[in-house]
PDB file of N, CA and C in Angstrom:
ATOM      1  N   UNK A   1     -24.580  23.960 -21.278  1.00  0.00           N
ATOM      2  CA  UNK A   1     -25.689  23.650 -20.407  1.00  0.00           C
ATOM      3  C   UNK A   1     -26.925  24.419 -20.878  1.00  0.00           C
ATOM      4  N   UNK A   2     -28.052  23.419 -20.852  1.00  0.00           N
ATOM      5  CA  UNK A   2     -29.048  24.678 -21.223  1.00  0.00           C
ATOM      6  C   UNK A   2     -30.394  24.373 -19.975  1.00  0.00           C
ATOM      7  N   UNK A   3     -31.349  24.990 -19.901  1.00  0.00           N
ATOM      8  CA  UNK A   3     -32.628  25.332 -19.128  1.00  0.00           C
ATOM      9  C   UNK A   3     -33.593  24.456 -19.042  1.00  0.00           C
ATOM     10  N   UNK A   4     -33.205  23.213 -20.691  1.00  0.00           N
ATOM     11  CA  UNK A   4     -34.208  21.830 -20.064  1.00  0.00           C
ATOM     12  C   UNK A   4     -34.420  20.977 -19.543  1.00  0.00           C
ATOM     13  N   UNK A   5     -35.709  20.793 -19.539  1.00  0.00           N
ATOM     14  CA  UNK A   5     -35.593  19.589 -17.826  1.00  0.00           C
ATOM     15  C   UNK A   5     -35.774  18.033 -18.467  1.00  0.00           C
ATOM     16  N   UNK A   6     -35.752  17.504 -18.035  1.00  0.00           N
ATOM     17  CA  UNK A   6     -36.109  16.322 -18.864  1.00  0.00           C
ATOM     18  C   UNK A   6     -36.315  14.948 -18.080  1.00  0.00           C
ATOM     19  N   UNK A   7     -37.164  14.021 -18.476  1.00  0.00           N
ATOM     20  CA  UNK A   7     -37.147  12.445 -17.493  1.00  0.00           C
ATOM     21  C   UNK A   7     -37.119  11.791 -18.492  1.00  0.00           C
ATOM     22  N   UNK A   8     -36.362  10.600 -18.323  1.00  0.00           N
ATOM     23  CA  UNK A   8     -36.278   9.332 -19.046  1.00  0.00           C
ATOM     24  C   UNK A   8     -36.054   9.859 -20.503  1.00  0.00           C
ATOM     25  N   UNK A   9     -35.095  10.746 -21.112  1.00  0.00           N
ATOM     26  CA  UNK A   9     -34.808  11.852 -22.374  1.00  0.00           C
ATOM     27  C   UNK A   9     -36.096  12.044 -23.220  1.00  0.00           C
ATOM     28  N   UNK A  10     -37.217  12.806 -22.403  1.00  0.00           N
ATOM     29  CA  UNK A  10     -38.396  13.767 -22.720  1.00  0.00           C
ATOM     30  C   UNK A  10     -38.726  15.016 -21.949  1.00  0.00           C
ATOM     31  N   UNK A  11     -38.472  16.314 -22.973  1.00  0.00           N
ATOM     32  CA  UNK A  11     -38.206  17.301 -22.151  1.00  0.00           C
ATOM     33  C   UNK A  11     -39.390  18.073 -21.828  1.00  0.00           C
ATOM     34  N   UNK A  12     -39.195  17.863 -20.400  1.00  0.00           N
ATOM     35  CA  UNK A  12     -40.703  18.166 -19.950  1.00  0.00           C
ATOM     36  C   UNK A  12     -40.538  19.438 -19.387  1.00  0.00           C
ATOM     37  N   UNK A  13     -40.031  20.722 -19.877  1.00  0.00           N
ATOM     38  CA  UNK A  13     -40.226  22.079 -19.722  1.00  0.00           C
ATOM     39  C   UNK A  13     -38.471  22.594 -19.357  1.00  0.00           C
ATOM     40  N   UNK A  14     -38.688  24.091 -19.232  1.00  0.00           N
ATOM     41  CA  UNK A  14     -37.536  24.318 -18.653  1.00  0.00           C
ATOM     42  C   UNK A  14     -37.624  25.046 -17.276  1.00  0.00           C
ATOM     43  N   UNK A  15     -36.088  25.412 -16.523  1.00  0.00           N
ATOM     44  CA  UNK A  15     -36.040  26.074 -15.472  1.00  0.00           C
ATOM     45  C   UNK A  15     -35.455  27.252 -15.648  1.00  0.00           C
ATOM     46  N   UNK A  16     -35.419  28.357 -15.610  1.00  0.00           N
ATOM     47  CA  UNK A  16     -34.872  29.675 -15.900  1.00  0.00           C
ATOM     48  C   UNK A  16     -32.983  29.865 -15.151  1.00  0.00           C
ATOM     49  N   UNK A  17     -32.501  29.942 -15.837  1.00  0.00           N
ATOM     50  CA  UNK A  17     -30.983  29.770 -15.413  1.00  0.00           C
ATOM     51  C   UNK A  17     -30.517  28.423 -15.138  1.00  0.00           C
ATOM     52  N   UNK A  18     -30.818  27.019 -15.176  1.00  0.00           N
ATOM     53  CA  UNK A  18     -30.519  25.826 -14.657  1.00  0.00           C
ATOM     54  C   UNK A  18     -29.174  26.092 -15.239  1.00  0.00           C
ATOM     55  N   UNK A  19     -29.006  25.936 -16.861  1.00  0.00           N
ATOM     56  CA  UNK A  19     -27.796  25.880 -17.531  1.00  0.00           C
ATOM     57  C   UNK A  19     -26.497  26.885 -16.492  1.00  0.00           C
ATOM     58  N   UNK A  20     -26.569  28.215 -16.531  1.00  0.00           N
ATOM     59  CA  UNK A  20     -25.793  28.439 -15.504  1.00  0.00           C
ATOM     60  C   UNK A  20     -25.298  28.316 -14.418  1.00  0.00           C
ATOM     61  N   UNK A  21     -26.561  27.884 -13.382  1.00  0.00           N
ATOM     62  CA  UNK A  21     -26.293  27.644 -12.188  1.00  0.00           C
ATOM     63  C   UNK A  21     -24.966  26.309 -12.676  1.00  0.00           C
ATOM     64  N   UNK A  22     -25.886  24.992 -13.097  1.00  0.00           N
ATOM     65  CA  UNK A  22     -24.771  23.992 -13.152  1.00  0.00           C
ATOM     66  C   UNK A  22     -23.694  24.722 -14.025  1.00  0.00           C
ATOM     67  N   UNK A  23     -23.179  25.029 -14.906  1.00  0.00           N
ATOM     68  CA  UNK A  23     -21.939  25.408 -15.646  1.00  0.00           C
ATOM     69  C   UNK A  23     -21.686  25.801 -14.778  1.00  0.00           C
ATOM     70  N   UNK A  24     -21.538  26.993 -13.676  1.00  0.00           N
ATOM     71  CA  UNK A  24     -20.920  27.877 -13.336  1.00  0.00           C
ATOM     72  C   UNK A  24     -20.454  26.845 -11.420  1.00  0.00           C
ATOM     73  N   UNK A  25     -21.139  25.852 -11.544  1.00  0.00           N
ATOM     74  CA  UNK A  25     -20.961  25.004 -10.254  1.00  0.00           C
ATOM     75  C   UNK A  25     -19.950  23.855 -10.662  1.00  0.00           C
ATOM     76  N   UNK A  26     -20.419  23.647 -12.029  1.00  0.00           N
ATOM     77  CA  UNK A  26     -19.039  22.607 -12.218  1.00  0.00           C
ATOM     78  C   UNK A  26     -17.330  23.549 -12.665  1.00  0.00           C
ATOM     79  N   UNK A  27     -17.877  24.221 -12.905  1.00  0.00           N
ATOM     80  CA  UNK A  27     -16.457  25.338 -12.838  1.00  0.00           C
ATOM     81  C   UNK A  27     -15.771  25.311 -11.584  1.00  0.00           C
ATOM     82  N   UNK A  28     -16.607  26.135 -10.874  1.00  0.00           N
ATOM     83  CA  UNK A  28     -16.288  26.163  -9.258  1.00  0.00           C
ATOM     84  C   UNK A  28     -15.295  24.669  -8.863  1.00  0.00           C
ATOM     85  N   UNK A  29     -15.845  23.751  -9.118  1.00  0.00           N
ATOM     86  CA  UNK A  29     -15.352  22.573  -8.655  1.00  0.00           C
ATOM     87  C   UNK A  29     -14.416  22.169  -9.415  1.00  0.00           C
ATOM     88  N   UNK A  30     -14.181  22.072 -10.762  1.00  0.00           N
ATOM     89  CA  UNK A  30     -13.207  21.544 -11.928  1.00  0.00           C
ATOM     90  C   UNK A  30     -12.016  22.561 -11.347  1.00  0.00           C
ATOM     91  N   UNK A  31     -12.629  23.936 -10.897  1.00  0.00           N
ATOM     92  CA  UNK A  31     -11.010  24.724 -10.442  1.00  0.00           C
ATOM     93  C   UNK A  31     -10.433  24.480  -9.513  1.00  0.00           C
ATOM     94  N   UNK A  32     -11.243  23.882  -8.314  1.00  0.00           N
ATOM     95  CA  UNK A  32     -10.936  23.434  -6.806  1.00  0.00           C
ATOM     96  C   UNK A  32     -10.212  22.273  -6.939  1.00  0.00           C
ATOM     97  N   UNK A  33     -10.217  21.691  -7.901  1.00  0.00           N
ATOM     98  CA  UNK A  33      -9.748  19.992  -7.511  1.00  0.00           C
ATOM     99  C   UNK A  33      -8.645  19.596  -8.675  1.00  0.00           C
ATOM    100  N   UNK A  34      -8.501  20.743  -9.675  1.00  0.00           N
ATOM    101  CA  UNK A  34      -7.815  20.472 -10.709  1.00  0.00           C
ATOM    102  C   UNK A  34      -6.319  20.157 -10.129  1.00  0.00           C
ATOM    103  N   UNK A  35      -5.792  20.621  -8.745  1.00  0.00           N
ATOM    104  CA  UNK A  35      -4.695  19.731  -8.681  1.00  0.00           C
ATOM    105  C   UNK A  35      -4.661  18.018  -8.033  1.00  0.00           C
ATOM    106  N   UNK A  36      -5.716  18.016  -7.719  1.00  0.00           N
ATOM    107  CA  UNK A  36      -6.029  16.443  -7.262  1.00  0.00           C
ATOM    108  C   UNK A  36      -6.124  15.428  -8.434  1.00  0.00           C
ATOM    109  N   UNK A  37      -7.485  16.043  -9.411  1.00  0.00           N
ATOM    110  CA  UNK A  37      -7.409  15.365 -10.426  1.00  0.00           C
ATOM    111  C   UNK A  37      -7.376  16.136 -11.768  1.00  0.00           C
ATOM    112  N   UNK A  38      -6.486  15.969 -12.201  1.00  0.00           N
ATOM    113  CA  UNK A  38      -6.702  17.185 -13.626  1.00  0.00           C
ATOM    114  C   UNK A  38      -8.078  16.886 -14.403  1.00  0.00           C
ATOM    115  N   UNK A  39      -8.365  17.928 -15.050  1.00  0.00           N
ATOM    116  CA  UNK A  39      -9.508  17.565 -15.797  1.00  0.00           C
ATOM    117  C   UNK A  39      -9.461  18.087 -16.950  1.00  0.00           C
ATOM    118  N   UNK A  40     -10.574  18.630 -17.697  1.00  0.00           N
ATOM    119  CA  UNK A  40     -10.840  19.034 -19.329  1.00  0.00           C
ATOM    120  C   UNK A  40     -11.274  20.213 -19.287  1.00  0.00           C
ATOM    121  N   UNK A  41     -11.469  20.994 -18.661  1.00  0.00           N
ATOM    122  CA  UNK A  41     -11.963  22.627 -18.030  1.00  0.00           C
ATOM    123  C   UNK A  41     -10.487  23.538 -18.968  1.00  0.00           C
ATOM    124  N   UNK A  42     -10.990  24.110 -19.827  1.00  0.00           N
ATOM    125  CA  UNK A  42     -10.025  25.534 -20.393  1.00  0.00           C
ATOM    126  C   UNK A  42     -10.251  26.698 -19.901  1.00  0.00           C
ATOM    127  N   UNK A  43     -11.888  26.685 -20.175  1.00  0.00           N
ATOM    128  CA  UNK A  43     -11.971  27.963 -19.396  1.00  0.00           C
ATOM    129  C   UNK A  43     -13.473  27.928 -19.837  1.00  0.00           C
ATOM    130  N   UNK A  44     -14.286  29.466 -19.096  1.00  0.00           N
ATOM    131  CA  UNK A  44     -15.045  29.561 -18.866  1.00  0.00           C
ATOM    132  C   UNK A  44     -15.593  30.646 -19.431  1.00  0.00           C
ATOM    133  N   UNK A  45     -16.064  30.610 -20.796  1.00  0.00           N
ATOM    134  CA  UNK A  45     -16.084  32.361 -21.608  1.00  0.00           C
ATOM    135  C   UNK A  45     -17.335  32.800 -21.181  1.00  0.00           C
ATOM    136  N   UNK A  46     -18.411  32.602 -20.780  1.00  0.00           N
ATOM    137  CA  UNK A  46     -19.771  32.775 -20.385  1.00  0.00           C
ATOM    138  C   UNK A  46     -20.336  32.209 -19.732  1.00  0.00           C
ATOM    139  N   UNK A  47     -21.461  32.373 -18.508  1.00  0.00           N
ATOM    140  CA  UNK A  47     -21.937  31.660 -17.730  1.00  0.00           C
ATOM    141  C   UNK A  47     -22.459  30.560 -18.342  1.00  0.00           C
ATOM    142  N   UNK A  48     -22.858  30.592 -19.589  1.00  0.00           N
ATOM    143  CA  UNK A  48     -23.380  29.129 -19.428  1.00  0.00           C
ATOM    144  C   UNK A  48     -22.964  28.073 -21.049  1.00  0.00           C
ATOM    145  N   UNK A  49     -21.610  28.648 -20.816  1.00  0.00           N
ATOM    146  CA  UNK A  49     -20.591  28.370 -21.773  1.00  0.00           C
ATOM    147  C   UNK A  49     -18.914  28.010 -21.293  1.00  0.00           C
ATOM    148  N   UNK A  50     -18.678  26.261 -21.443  1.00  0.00           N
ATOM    149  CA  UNK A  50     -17.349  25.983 -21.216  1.00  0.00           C
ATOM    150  C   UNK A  50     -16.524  25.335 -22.042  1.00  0.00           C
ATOM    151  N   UNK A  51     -15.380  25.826 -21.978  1.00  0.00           N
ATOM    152  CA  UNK A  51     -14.577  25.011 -23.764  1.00  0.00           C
ATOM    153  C   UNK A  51     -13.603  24.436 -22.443  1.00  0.00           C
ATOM    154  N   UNK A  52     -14.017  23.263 -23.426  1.00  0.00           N
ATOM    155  CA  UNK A  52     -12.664  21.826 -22.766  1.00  0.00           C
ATOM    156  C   UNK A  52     -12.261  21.169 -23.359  1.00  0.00           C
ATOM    157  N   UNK A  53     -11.470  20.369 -23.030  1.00  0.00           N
ATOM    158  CA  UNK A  53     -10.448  19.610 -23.877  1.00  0.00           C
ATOM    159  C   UNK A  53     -10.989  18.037 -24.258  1.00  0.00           C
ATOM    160  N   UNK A  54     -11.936  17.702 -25.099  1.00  0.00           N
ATOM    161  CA  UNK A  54     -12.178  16.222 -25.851  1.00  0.00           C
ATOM    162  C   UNK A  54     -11.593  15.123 -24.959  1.00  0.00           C
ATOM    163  N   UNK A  55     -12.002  14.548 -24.593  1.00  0.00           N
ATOM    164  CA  UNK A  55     -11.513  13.491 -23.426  1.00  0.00           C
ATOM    165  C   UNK A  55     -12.263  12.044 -24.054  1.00  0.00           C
ATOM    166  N   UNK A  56     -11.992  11.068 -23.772  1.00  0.00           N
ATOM    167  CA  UNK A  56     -12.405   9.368 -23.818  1.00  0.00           C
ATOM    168  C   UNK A  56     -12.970   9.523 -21.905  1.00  0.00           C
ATOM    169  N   UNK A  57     -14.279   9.283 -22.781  1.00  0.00           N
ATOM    170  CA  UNK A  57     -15.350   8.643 -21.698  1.00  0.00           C
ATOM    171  C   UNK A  57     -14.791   8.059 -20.841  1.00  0.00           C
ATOM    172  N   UNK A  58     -14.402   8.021 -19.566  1.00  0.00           N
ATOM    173  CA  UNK A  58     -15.007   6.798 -18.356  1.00  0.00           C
ATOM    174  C   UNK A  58     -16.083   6.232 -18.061  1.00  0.00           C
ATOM    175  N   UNK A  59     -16.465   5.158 -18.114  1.00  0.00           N
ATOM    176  CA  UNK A  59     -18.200   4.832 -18.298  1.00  0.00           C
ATOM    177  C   UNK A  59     -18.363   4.076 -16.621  1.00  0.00           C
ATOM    178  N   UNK A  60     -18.500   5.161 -15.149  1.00  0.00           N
ATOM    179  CA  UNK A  60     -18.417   4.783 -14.559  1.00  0.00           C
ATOM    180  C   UNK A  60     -19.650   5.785 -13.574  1.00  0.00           C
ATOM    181  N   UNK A  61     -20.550   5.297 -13.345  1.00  0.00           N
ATOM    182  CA  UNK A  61     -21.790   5.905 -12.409  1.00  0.00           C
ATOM    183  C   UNK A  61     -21.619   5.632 -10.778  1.00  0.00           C
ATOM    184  N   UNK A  62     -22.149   6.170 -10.327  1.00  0.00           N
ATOM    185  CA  UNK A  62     -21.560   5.920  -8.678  1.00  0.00           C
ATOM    186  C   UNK A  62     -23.432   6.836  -8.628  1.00  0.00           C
ATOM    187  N   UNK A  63     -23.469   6.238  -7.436  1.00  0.00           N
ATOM    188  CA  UNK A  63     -24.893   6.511  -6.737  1.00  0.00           C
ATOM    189  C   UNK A  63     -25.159   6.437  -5.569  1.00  0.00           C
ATOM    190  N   UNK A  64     -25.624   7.333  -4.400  1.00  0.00           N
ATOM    191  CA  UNK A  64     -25.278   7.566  -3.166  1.00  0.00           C
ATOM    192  C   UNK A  64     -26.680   7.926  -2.976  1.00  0.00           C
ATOM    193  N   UNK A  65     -26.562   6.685  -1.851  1.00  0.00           N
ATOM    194  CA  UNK A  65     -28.261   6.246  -1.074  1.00  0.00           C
ATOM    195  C   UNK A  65     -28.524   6.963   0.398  1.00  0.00           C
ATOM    196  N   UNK A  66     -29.792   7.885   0.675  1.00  0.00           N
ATOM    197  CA  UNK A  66     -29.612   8.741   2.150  1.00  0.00           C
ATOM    198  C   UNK A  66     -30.928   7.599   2.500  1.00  0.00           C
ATOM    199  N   UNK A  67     -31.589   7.233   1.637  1.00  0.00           N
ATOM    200  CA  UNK A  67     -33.134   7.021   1.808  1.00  0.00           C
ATOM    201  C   UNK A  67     -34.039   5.480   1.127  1.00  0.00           C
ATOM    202  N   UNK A  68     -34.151   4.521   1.580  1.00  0.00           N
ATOM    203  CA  UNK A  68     -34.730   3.593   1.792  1.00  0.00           C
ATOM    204  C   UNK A  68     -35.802   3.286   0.525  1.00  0.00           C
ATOM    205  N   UNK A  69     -35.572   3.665  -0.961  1.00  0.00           N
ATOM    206  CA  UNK A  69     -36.914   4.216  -1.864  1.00  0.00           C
ATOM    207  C   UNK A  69     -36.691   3.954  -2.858  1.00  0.00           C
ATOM    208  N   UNK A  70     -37.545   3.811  -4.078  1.00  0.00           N
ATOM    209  CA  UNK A  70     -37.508   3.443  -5.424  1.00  0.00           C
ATOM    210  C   UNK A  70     -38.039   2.589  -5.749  1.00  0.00           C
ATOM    211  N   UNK A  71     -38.421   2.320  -7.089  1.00  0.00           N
ATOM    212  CA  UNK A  71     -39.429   2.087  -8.219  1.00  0.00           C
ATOM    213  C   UNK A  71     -39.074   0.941  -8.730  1.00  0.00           C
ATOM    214  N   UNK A  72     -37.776   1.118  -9.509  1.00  0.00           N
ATOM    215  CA  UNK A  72     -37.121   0.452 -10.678  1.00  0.00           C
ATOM    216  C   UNK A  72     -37.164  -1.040  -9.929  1.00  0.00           C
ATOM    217  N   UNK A  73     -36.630  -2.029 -10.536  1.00  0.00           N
ATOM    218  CA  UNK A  73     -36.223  -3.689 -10.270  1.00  0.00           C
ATOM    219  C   UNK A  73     -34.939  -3.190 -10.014  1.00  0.00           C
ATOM    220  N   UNK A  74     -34.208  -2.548 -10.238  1.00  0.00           N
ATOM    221  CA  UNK A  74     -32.743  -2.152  -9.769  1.00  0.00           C
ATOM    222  C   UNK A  74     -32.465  -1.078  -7.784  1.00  0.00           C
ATOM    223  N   UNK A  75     -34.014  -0.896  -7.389  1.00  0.00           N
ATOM    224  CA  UNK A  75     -33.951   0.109  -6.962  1.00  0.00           C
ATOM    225  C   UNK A  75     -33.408  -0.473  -5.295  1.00  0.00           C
ATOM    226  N   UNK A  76     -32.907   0.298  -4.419  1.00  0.00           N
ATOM    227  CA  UNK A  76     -32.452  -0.552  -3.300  1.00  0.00           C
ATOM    228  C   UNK A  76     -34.252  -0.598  -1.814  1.00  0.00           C
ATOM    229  N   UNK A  77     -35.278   0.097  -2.788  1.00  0.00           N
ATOM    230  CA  UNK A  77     -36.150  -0.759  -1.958  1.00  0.00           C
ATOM    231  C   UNK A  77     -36.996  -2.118  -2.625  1.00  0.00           C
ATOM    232  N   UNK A  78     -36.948  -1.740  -3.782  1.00  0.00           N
ATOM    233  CA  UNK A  78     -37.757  -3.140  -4.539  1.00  0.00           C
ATOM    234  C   UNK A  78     -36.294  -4.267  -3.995  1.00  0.00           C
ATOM    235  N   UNK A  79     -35.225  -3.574  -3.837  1.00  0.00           N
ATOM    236  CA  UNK A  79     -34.423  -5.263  -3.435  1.00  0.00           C
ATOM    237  C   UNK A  79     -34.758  -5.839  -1.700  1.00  0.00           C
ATOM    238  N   UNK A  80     -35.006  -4.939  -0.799  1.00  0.00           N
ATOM    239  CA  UNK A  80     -35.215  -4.862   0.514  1.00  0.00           C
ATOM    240  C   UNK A  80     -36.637  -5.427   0.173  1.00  0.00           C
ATOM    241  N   UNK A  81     -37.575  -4.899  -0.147  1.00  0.00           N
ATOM    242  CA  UNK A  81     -39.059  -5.691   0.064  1.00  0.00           C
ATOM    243  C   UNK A  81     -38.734  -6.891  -0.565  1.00  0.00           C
ATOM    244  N   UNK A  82     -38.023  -7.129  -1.486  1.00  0.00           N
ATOM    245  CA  UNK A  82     -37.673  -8.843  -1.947  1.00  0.00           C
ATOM    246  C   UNK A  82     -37.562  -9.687  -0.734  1.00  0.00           C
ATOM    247  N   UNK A  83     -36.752  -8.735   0.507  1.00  0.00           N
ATOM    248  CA  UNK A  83     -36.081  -9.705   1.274  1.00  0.00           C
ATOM    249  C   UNK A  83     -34.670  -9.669   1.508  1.00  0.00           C
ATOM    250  N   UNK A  84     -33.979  -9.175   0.273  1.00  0.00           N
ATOM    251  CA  UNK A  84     -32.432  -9.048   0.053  1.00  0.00           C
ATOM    252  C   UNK A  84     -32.264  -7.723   1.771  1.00  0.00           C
ATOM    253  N   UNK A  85     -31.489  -8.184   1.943  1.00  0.00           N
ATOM    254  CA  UNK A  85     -30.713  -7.568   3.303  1.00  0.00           C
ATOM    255  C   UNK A  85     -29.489  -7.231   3.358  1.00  0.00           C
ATOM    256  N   UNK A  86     -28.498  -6.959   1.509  1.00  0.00           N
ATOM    257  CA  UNK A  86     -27.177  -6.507   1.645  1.00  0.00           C
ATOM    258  C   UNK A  86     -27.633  -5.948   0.346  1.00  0.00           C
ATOM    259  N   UNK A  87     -27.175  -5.054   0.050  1.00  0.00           N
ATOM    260  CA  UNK A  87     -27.339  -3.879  -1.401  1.00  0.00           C
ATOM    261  C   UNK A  87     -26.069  -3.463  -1.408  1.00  0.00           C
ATOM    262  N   UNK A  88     -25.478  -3.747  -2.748  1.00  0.00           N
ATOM    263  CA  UNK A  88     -23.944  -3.505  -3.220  1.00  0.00           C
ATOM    264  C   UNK A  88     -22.851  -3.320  -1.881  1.00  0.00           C
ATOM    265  N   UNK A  89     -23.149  -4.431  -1.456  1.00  0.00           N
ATOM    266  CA  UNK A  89     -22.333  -4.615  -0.196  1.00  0.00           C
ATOM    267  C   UNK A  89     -22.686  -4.278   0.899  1.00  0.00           C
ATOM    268  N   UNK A  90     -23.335  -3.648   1.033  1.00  0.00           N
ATOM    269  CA  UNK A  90     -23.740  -2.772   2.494  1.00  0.00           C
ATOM    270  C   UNK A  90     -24.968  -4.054   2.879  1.00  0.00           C
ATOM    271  N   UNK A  91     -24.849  -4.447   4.633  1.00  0.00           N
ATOM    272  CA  UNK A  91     -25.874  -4.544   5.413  1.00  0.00           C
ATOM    273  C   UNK A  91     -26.925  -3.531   5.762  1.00  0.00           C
ATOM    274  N   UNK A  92     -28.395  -4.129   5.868  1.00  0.00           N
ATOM    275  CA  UNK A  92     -29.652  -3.568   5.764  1.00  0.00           C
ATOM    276  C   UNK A  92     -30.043  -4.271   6.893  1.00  0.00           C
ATOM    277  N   UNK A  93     -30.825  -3.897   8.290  1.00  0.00           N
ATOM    278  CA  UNK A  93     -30.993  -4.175   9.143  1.00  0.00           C
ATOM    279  C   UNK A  93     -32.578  -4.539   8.877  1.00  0.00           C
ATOM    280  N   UNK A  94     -33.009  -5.522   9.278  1.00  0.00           N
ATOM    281  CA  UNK A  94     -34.952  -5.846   9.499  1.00  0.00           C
ATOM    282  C   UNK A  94     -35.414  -4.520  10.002  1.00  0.00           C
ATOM    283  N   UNK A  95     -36.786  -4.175   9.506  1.00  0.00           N
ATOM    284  CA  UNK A  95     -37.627  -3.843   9.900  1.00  0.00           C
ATOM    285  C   UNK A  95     -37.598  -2.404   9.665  1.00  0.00           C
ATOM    286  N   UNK A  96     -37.252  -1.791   8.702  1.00  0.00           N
ATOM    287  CA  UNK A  96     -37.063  -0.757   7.620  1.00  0.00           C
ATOM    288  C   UNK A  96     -38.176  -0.780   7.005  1.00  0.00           C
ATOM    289  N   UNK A  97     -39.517   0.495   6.234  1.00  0.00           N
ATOM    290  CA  UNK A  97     -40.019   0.618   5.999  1.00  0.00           C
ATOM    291  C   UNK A  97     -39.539   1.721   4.738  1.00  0.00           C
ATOM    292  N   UNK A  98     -40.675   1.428   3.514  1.00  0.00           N
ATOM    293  CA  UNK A  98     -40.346   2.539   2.670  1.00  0.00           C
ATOM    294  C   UNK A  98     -39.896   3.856   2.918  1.00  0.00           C
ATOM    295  N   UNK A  99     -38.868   4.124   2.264  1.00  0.00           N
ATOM    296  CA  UNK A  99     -38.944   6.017   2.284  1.00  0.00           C
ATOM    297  C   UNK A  99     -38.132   6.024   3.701  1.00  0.00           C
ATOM    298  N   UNK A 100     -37.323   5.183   4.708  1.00  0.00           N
ATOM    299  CA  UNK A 100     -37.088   5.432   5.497  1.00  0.00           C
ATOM    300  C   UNK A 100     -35.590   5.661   5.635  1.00  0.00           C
ATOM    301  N   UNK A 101     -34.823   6.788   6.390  1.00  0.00           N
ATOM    302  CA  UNK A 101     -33.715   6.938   6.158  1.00  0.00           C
ATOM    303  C   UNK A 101     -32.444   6.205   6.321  1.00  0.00           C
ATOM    304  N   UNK A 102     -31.375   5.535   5.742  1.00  0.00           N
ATOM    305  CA  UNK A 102     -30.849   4.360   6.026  1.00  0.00           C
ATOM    306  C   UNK A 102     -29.933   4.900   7.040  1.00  0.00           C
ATOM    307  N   UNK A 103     -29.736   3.493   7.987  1.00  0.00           N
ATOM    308  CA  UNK A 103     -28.704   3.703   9.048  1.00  0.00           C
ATOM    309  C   UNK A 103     -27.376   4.918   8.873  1.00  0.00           C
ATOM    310  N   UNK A 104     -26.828   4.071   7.599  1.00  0.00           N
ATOM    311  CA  UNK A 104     -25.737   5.161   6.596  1.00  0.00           C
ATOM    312  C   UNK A 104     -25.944   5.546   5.633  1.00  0.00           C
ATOM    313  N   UNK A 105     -25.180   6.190   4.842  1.00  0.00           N
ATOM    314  CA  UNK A 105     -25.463   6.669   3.507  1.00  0.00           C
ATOM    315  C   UNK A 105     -25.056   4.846   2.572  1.00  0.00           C
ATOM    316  N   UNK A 106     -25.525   4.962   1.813  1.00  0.00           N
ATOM    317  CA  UNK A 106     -24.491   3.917   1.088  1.00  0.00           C
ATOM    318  C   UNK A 106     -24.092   4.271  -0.620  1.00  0.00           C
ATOM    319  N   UNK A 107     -23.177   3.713  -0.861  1.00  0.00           N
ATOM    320  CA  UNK A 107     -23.136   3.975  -2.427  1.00  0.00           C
ATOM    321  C   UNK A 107     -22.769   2.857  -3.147  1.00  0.00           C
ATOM    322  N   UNK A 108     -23.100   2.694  -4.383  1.00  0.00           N
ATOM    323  CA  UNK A 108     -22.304   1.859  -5.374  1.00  0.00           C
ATOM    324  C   UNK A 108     -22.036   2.095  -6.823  1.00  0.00           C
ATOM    325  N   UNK A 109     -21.311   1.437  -7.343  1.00  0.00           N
ATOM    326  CA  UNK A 109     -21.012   1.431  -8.552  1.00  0.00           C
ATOM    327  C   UNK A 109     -22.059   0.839  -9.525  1.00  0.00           C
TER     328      UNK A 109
END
């Protein structure tokens, strides 16, 4: 992990410790859950240093909606101002305004 920040892969500065904080948070969690789901975590020789075990990709994104917002042609408000009233399954009730918090959370694949 390292300290740069980056949008759309252009690194637009760094944050002082980012790399650790996350290494040392996905540790935390890779140790908590390793009997649920095993993972690739060996160990942890330095905060912002982890040796794991070479794994084959899962090419699977998941994305979890609190808030009514976005830009993109993919985004779940450019689909709501379309008109669309179900986003990766989930019902969207009339009369929702940008930026506004959704009934539920929702997520999709």
């Amino acid at each position: 992990m390292t300290d740069r920040v980056s949008c759309f892969d252009v690194v637009v500065g760094t944050l002082p410790f980012k790399g650790q904080v996350l290494n040392q948070l996905a540790a935390f969690w890779f140790e908590r859950t390793r009997a649920i789901a095993p993972n690739h975590l060996i160990s942890v020789p330095d905060p912002c240093v982890s040796v794991v075990h070479e794994l084959k990709t899962l090419p699977v994104e998941f994305v979890m909606r609190g808030y009514l917002t976005g830009s993109t042609k993919t985004s779940i408000w450019t689909a709501y101002a379309r008109g669309e009233r179900t986003y990766c399954g989930h019902a969207l009730p009339d009369g929702l305004h940008a930026h506004d918090a959704l009934p539920a959370a929702t997520g999709g694949i």
